[in-house]
C-alpha atoms as a PDB file:
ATOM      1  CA  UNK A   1      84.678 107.025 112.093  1.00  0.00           C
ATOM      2  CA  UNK A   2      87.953 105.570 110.586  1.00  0.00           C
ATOM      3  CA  UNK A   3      88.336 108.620 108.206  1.00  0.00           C
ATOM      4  CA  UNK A   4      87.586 110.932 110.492  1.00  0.00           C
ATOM      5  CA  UNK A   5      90.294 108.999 112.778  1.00  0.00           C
ATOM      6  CA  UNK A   6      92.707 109.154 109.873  1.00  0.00           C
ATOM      7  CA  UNK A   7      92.176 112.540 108.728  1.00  0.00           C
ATOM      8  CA  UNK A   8      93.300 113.751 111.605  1.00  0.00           C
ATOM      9  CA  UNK A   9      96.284 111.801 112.248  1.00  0.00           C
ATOM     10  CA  UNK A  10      97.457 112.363 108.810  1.00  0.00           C
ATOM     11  CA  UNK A  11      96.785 116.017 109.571  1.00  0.00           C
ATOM     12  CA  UNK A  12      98.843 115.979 112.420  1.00  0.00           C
ATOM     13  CA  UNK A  13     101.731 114.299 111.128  1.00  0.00           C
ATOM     14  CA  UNK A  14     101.762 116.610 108.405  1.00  0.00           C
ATOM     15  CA  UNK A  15     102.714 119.491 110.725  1.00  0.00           C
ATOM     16  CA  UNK A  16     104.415 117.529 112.629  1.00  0.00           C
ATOM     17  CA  UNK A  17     106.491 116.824 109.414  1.00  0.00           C
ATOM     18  CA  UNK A  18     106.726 120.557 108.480  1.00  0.00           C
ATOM     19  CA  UNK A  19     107.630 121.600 111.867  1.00  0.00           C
ATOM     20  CA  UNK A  20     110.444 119.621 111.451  1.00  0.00           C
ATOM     21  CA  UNK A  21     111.596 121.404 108.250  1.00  0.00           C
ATOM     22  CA  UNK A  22     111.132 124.484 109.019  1.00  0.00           C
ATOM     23  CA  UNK A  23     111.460 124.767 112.954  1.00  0.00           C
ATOM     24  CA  UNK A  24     113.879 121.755 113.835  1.00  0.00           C
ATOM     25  CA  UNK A  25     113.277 118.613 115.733  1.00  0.00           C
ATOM     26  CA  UNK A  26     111.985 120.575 119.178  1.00  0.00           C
ATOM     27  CA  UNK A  27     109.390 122.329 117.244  1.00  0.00           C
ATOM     28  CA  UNK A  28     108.344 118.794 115.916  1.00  0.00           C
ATOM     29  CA  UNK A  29     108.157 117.190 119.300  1.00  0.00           C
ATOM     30  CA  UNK A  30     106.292 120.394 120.499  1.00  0.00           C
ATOM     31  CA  UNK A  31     103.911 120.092 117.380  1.00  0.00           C
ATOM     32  CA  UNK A  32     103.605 115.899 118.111  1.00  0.00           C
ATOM     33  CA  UNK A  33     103.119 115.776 121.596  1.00  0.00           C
ATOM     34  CA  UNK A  34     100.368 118.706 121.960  1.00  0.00           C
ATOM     35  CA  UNK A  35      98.501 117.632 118.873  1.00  0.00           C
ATOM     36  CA  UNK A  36      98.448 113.719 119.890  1.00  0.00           C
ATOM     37  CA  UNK A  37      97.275 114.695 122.994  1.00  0.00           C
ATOM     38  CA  UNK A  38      94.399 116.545 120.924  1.00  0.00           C
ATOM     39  CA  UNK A  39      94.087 113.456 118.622  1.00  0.00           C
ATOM     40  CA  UNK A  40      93.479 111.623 122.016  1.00  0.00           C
ATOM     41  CA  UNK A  41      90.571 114.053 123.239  1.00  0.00           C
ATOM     42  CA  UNK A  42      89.277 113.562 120.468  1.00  0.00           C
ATOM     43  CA  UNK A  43      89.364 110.089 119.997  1.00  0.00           C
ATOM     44  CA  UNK A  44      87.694 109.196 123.188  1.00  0.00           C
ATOM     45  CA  UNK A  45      84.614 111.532 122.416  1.00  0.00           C
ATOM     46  CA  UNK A  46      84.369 110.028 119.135  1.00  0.00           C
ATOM     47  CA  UNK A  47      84.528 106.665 121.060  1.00  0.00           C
ATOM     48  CA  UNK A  48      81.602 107.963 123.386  1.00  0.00           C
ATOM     49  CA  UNK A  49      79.588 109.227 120.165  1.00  0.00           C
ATOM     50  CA  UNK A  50      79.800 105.447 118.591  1.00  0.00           C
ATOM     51  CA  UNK A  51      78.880 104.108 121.567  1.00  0.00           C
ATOM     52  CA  UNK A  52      75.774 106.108 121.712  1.00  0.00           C
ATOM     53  CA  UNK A  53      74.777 105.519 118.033  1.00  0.00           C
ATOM     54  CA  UNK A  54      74.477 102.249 119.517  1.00  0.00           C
ATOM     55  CA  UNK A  55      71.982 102.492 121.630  1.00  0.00           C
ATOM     56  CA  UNK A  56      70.227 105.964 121.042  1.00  0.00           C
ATOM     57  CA  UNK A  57      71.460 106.900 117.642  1.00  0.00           C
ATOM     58  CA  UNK A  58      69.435 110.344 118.195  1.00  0.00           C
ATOM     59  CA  UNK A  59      71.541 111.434 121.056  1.00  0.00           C
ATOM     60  CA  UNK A  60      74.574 111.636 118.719  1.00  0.00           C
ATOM     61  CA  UNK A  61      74.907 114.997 117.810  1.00  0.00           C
ATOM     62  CA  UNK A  62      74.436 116.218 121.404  1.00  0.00           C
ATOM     63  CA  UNK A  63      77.021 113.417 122.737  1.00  0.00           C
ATOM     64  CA  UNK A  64      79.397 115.292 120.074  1.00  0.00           C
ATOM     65  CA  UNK A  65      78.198 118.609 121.480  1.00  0.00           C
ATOM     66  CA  UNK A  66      79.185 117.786 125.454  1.00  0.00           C
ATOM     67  CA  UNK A  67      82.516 116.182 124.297  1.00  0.00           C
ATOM     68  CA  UNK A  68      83.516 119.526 122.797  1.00  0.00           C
ATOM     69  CA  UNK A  69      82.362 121.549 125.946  1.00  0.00           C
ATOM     70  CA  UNK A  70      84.079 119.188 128.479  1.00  0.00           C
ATOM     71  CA  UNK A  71      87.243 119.136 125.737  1.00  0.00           C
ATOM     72  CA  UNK A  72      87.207 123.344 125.657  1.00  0.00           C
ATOM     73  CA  UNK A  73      86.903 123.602 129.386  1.00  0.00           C
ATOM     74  CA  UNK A  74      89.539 120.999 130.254  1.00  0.00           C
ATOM     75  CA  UNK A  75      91.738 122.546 127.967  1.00  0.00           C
ATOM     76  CA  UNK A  76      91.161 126.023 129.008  1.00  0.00           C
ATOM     77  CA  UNK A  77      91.604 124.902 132.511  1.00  0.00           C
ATOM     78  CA  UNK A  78      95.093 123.490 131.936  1.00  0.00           C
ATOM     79  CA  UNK A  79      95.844 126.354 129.927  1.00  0.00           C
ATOM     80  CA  UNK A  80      94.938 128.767 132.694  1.00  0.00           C
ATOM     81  CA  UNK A  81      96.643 126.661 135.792  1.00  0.00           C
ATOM     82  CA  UNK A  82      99.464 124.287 134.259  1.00  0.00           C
ATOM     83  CA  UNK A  83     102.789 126.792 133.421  1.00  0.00           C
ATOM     84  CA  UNK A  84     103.936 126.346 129.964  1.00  0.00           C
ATOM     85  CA  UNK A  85     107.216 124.557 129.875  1.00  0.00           C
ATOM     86  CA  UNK A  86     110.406 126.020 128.668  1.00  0.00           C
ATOM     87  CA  UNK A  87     111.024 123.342 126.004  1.00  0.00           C
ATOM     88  CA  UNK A  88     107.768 123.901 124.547  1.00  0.00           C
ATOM     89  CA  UNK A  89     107.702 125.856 120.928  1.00  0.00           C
ATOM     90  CA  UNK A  90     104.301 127.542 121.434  1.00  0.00           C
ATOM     91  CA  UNK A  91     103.941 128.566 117.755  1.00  0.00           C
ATOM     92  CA  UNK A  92     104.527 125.180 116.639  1.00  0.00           C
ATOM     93  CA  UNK A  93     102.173 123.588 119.388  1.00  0.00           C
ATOM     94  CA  UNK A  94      99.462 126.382 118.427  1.00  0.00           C
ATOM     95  CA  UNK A  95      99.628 125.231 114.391  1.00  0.00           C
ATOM     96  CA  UNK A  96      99.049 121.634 115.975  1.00  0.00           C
ATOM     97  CA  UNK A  97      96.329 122.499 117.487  1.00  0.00           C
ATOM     98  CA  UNK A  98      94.672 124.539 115.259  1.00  0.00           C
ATOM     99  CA  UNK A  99      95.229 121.948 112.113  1.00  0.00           C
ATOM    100  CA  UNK A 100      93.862 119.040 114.242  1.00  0.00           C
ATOM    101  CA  UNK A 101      91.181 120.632 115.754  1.00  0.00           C
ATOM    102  CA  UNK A 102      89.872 122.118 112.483  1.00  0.00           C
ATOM    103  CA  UNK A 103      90.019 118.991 110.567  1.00  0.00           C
ATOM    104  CA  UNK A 104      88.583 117.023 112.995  1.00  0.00           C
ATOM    105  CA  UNK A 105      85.470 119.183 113.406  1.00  0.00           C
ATOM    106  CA  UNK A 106      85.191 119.550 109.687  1.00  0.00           C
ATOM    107  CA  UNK A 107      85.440 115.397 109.323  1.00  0.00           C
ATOM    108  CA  UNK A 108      82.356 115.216 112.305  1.00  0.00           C
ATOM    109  CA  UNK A 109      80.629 117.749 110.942  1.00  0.00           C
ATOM    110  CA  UNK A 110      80.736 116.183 107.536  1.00  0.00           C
ATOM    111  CA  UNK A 111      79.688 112.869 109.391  1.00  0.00           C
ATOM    112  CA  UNK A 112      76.973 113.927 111.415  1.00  0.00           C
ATOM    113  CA  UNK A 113      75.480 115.848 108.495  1.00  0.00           C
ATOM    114  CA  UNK A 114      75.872 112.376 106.398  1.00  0.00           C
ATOM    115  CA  UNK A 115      74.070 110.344 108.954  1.00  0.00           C
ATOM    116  CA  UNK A 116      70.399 111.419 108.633  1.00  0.00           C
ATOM    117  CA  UNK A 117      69.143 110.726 111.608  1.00  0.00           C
ATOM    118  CA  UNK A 118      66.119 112.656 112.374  1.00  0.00           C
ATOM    119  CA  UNK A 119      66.378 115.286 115.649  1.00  0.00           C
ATOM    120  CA  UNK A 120      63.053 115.842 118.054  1.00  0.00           C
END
């Protein structure tokens, strides 16, 4: 869980760090504040998923499942009724997004698959 935790922060701040070379210090904040809020999604299902190993290790996988439905519908619905700001560099905040949400499946997927737990 700690690698997947630092993964992804070091993922983020890596865009967040080119963003700010390439793009300027709004495209960094952009970058920063959408992707830690992603990091922070994230962190509470992966909360929720060591919680369950806990006390029905089996349920795992499908605890990491829901997350990422209630995660792609919350965001969806924000995306769909909260109007984007003016401030906001969208390309940068899209790259965020992208970066942490790909590494951070790719680091649970590599966990899950590591844990050998048997599914029914």
């Amino acid at each position: 869980m700690i690698s997947t935790s630092l993964v992804g922060a070091i993922s983020l701040a890596a865009v967040v760090a080119l963003a700010a070379l390439i793009g300027g210090g709004a495209a960094a904040g952009s970058a920063g504040m959408v992707g830690g809020a992603v990091l922070v999604l994230f962190l509470i299902s992966l909360g929720l998923f060591a919680l369950t190993q806990h006390r029905r290790p089996e349920w795992g996988p499908a605890v990491l499942l829901a997350s990422l439905l209630v995660k792609v519908l919350l965001i969806g619905g924000l995306l769909l009724t909260v109007p984007i700001p003016q401030w906001l560099d969208t390309a940068w905040t899209a790259v965020a997004v992208v970066v942490v949400l790909f590494v951070w499946q790719a680091m649970l997927v590599r966990g899950v698959w590591r844990m050998r737990v048997p599914v029914e």
